[in-house]
Protein backbone atom coordinates (compact mmCIF):
# COMPACT_ATOMS: atom_id res chain seq x y z
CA UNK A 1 32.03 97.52 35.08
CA UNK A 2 34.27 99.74 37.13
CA UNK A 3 37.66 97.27 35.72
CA UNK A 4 36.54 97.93 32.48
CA UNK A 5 36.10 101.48 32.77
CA UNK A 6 39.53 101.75 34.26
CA UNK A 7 40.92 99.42 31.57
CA UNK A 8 39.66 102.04 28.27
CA UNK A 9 41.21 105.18 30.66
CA UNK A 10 44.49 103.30 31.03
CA UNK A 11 44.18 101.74 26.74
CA UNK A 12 43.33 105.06 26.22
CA UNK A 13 46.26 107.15 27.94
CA UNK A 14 48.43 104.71 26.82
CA UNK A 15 47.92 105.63 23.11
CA UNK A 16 47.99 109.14 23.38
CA UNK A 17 51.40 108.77 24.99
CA UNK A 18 52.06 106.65 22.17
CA UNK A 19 50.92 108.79 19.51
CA UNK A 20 52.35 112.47 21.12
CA UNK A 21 56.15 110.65 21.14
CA UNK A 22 56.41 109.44 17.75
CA UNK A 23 56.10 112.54 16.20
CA UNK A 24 58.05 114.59 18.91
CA UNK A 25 60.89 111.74 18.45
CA UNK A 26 60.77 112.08 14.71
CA UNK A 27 61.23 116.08 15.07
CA UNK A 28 63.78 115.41 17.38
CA UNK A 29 65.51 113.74 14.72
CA UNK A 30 65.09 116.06 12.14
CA UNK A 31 66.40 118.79 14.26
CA UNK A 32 69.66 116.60 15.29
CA UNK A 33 70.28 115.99 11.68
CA UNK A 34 69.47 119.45 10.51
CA UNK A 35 72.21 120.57 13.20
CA UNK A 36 75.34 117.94 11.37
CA UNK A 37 73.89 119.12 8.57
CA UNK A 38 74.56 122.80 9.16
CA UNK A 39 77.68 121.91 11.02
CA UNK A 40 79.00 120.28 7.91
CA UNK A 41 78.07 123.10 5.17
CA UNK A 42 80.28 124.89 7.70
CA UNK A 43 83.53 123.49 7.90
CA UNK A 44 83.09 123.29 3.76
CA UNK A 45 82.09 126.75 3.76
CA UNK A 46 85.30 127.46 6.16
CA UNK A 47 88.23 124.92 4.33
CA UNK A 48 86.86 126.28 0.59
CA UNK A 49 87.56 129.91 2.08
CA UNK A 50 90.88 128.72 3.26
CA UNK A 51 91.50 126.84 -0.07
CA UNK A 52 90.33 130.46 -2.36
CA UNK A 53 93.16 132.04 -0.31
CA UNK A 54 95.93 129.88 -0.94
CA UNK A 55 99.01 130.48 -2.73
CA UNK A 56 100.13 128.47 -5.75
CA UNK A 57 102.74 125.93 -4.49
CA UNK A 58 101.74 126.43 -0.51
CA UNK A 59 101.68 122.51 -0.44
CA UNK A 60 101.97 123.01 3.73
CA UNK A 61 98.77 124.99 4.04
CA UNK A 62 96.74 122.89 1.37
CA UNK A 63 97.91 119.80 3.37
CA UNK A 64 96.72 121.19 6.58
CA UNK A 65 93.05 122.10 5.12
CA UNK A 66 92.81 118.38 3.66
CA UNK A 67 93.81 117.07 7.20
CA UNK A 68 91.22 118.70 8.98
CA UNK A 69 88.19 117.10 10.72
CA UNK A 70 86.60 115.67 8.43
CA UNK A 71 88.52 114.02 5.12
CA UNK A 72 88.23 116.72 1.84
CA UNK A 73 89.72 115.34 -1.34
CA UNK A 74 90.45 117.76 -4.53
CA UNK A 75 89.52 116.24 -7.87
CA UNK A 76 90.89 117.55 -11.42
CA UNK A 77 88.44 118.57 -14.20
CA UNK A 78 88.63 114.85 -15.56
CA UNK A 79 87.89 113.07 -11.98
CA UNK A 80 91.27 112.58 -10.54
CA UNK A 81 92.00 112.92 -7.40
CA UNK A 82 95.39 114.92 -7.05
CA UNK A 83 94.88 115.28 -3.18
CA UNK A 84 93.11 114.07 -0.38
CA UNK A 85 92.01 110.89 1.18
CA UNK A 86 88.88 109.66 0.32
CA UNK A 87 87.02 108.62 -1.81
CA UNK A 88 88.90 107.16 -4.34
CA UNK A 89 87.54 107.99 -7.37
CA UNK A 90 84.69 111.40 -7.84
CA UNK A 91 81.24 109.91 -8.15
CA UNK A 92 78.61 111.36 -9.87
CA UNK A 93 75.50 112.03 -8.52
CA UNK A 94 72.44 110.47 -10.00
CA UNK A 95 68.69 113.14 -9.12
């Protein structure tokens, strides 16, 4: 009787353990992505500032932007990609 007993406390611990980390794991997640995530909008928010401000012909400054941390490419009304690095060819997105 008593080994049972102690086997249902220990089953029983075991899945609450089991069931309070899943969800704190998944929110942990969320919250790590959320963080890139606003990192990211960022750095766009910060080059597309920098790239409002530049001159005409300032080919130095544009080529420092597009070589900044992560890769930004510049496409032309009909999908070409004048400058940048990746990727190779504008994609449209599909909702």
């Amino acid at each position: 009787m008593r080994r049972r007993v102690m086997l249902a406390v220990l089953l029983t611990t075991t899945l609450a353990v089991i069931a309070f980390f899943v969800p704190a794991s998944v929110a942990i997640h969320n919250a790590q992505k959320r963080g890139e995530l606003l990192e990211l909008e960022r750095e766009a928010f910060i080059a597309a500032g920098r790239l409002a401000n530049l001159q005409v012909n300032d080919t130095q400054e544009l080529r420092s932007i597009l070589d900044a941390r992560h890769p930004i490419s510049l496409y032309s009304i009909n999908s070409r990609r004048p400058c940048g690095k990746f990727p190779g060819k504008q994609t449209e997105r599909k909702n």
